[in-house]
Protein backbone atom coordinates (compact mmCIF):
# COMPACT_ATOMS: atom_id res chain seq x y z
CA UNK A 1 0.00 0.00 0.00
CA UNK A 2 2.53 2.57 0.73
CA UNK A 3 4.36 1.88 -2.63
CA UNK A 4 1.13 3.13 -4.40
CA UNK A 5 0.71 5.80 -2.31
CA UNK A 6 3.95 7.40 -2.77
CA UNK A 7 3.81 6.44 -6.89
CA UNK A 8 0.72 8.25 -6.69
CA UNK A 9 2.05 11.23 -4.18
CA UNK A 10 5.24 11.15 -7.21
CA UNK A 11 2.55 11.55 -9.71
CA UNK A 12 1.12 14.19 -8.37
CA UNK A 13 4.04 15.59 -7.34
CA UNK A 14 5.25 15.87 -11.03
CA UNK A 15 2.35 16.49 -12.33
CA UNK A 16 1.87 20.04 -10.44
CA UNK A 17 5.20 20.81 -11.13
CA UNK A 18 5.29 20.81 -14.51
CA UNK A 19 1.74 22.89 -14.58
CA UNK A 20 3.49 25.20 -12.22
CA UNK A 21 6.43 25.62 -15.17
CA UNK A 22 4.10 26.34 -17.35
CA UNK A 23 2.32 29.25 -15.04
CA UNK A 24 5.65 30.65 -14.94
CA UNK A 25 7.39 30.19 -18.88
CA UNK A 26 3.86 31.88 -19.56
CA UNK A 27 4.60 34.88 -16.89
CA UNK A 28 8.16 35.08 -18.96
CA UNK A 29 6.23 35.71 -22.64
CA UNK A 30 4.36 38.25 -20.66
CA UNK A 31 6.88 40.29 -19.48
CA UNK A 32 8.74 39.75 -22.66
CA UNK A 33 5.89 41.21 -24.26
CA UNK A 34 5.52 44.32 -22.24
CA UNK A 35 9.25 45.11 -22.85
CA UNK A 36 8.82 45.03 -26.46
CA UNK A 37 5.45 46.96 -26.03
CA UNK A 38 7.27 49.54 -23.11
CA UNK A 39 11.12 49.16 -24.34
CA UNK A 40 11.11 51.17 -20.18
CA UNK A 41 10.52 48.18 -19.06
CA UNK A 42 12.89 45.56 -18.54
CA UNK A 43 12.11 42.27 -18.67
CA UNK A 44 13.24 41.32 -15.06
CA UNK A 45 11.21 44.35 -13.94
CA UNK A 46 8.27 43.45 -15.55
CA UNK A 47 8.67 39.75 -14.60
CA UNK A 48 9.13 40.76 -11.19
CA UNK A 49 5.96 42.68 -10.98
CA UNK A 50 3.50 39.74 -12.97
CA UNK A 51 4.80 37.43 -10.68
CA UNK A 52 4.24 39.48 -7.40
CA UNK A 53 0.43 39.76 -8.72
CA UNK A 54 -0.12 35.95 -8.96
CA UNK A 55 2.02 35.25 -5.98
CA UNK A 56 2.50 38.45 -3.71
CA UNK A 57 4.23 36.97 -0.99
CA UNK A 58 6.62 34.01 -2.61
CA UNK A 59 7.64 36.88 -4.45
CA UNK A 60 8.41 39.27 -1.71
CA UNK A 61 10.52 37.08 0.13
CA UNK A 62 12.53 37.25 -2.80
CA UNK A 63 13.65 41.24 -2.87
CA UNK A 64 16.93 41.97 -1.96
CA UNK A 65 18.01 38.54 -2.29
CA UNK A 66 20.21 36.87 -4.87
CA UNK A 67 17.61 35.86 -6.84
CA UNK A 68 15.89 39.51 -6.94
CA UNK A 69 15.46 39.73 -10.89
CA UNK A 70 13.61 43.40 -10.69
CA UNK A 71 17.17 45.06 -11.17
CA UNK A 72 19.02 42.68 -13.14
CA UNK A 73 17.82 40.96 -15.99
CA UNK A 74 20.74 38.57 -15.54
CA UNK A 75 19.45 37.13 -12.44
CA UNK A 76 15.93 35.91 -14.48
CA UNK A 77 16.81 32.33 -14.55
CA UNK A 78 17.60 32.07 -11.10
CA UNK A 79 14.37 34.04 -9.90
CA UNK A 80 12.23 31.53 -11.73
CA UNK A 81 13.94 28.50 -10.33
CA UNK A 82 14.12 29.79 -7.38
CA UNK A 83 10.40 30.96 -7.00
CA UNK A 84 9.17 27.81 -8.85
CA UNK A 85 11.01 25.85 -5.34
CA UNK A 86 9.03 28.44 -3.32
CA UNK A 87 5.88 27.51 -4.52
CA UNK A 88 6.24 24.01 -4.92
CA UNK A 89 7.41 23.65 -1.22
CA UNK A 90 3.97 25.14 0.38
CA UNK A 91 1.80 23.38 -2.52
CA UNK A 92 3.58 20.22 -1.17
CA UNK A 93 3.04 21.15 2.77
């Protein structure tokens, strides 16, 4: 019984996650988008921002970190994994 549970908990498991990339690759074209639309606008700014809508405080806990994206494009990547981990850990609590 427990080897079906936890094949079906891995399921899951997988199953949100790769739902959850999707959420966020779509929040990327977004932002992309408004940069092209508001050249102002970098693209780790306006990732930053679409992502603090769906997920205010995930987000938050990410400013001023290492992974903060909203001043450095560079650090994109690394926001996304990182906040992807965020939100998978308290879907999974």
């Amino acid at each position: 019984m427990k080897n079906l549970f936890n094949k079906i908990n891995d399921m899951v498991t997988t199953e949100l996650n790769n739902e959850l990339k999707k959420i966020l690759v779509d929040i990327k074209s977004e932002a992309i988008n408004t940069h092209v639309k508001t050249p102002h606008i970098r693209v780790g700014q306006a990732l930053f921002n679409r992502c603090h809508l769906k997920f205010p405080a995930s987000t938050a806990s990410l400013v001023g970190t290492t992974y903060d994206c909203y001043y450095n494009d560079d650090k994109i990547d690394i926001f996304l994994s990182r906040l992807e981990t965020i939100l998978m850990e308290k879907l999974l609590e």
